[in-house]
Protein backbone atom coordinates (compact mmCIF):
# COMPACT_ATOMS: atom_id res chain seq x y z
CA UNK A 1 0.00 0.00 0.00
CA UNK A 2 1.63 3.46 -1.06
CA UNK A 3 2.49 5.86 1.64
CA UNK A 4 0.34 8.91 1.27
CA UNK A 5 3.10 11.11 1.30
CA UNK A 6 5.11 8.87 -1.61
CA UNK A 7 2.10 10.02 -3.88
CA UNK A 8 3.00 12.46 -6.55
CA UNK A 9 1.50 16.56 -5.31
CA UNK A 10 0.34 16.65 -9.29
CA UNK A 11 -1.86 13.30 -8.78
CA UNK A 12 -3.21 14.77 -5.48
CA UNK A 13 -6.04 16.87 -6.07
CA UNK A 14 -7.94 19.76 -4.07
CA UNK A 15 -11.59 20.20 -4.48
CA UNK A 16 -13.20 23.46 -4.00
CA UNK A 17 -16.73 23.94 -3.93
CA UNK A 18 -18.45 27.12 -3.77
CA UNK A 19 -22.05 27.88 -3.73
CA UNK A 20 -24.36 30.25 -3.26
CA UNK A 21 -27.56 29.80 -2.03
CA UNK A 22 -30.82 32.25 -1.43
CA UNK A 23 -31.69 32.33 2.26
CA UNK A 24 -34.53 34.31 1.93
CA UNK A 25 -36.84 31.87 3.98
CA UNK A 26 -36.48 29.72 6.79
CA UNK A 27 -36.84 26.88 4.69
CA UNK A 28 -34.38 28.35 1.57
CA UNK A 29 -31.91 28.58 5.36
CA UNK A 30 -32.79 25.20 6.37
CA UNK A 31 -31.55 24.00 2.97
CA UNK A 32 -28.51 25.67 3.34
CA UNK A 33 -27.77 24.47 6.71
CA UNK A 34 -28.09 20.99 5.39
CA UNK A 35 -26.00 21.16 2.06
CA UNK A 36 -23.01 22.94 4.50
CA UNK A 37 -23.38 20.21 7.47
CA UNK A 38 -23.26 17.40 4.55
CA UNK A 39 -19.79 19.02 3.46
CA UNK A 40 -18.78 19.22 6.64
CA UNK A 41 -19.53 15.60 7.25
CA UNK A 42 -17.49 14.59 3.76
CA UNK A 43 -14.31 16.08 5.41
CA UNK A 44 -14.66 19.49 3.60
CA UNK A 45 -13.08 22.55 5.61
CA UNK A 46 -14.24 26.13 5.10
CA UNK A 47 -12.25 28.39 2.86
CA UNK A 48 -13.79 30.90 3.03
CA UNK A 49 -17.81 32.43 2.94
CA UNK A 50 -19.51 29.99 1.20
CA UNK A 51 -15.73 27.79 -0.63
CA UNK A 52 -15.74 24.89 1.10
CA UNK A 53 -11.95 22.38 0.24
CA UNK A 54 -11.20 19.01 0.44
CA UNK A 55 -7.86 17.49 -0.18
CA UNK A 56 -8.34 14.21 -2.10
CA UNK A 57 -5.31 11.44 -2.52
CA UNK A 58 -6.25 11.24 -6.70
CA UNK A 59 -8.41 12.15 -9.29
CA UNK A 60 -10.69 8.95 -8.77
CA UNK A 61 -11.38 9.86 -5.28
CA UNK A 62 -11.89 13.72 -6.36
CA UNK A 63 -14.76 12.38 -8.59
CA UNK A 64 -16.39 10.12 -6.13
CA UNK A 65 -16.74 13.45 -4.15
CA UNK A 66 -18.47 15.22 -6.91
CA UNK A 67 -20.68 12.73 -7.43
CA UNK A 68 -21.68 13.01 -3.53
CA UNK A 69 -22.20 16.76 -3.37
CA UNK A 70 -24.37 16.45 -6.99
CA UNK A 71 -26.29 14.13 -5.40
CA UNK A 72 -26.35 16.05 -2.23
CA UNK A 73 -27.44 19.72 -3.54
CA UNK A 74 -30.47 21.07 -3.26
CA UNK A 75 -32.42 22.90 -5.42
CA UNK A 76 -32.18 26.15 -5.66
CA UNK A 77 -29.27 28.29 -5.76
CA UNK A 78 -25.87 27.79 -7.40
CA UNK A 79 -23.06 25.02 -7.04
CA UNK A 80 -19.50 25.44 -8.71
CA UNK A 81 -17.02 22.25 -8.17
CA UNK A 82 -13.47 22.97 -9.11
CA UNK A 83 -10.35 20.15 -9.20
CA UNK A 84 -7.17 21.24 -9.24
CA UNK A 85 -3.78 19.31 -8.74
CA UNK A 86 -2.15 20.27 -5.04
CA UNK A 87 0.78 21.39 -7.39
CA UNK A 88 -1.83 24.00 -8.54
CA UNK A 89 -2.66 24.48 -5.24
CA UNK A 90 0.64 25.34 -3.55
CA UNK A 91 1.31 28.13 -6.21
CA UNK A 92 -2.24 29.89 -5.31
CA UNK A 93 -1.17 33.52 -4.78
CA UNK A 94 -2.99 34.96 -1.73
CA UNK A 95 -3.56 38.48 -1.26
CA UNK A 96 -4.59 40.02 2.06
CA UNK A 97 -5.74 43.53 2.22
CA UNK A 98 -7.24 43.72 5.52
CA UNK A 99 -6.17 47.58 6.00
CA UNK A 100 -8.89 50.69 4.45
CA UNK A 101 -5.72 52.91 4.91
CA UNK A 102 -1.90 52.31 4.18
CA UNK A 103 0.69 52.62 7.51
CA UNK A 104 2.15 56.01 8.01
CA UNK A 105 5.64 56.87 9.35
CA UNK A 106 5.90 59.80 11.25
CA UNK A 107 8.54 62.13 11.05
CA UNK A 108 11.27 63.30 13.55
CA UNK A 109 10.95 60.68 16.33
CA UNK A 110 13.24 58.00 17.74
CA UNK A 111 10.37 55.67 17.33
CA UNK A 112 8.33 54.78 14.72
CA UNK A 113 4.62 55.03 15.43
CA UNK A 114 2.23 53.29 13.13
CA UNK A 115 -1.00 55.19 12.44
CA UNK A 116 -4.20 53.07 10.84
């Protein structure tokens, strides 16, 4: 049996699926609630709002997943399912802008003092 880690990163694959979903009504939330708990419950892990990942050991197992969340959405709303190799994954440039203004030096001091 192959040690996970012996696998090749461009045969492991990462699943992403994102969805969005009306929650206008307690039921259209309901439904919601249900299609996150099932990803939850297939090992998926919160990306972020609404991109849910799972990191699969090959392509074959990547597809049995898709096949579980098609059978598992509900209807109503929109669901995307992306697979990329963990290759792919590990050259994902991430950007994090968290600041509305940019840090200011002031002048003249012995310290610097960082103003948001």
């Amino acid at each position: 049996m192959k040690n996970i880690e012996n696998i090749s990163r461009y045969r492991k694959m990462v699943l992403f699926t994102m969805f969005d979903m009306p929650t206008n009504t307690k039921r259209d939330i309901k439904k919601y609630t249900k299609f996150r708990k099932k990803l939850l419950e297939m090992g998926f892990i919160m990306f972020q709002y609404s991109i849910y990942i799972r990191f699969c050991r090959s392509l074959a197992i990547a597809q049995k997943y898709e096949k579980k969340i098609e059978l598992s959405a509900p209807i109503g709303g929109s669901i995307r399912v992306v697979k990329i190799t963990e290759a792919q994954y590990k050259n994902m440039l991430i950007i994090e802008n968290y600041r509305e203004k940019p840090e200011k030096k002031l002048q003249k001091q012995t310290q610097t003092v960082l103003v948001f």
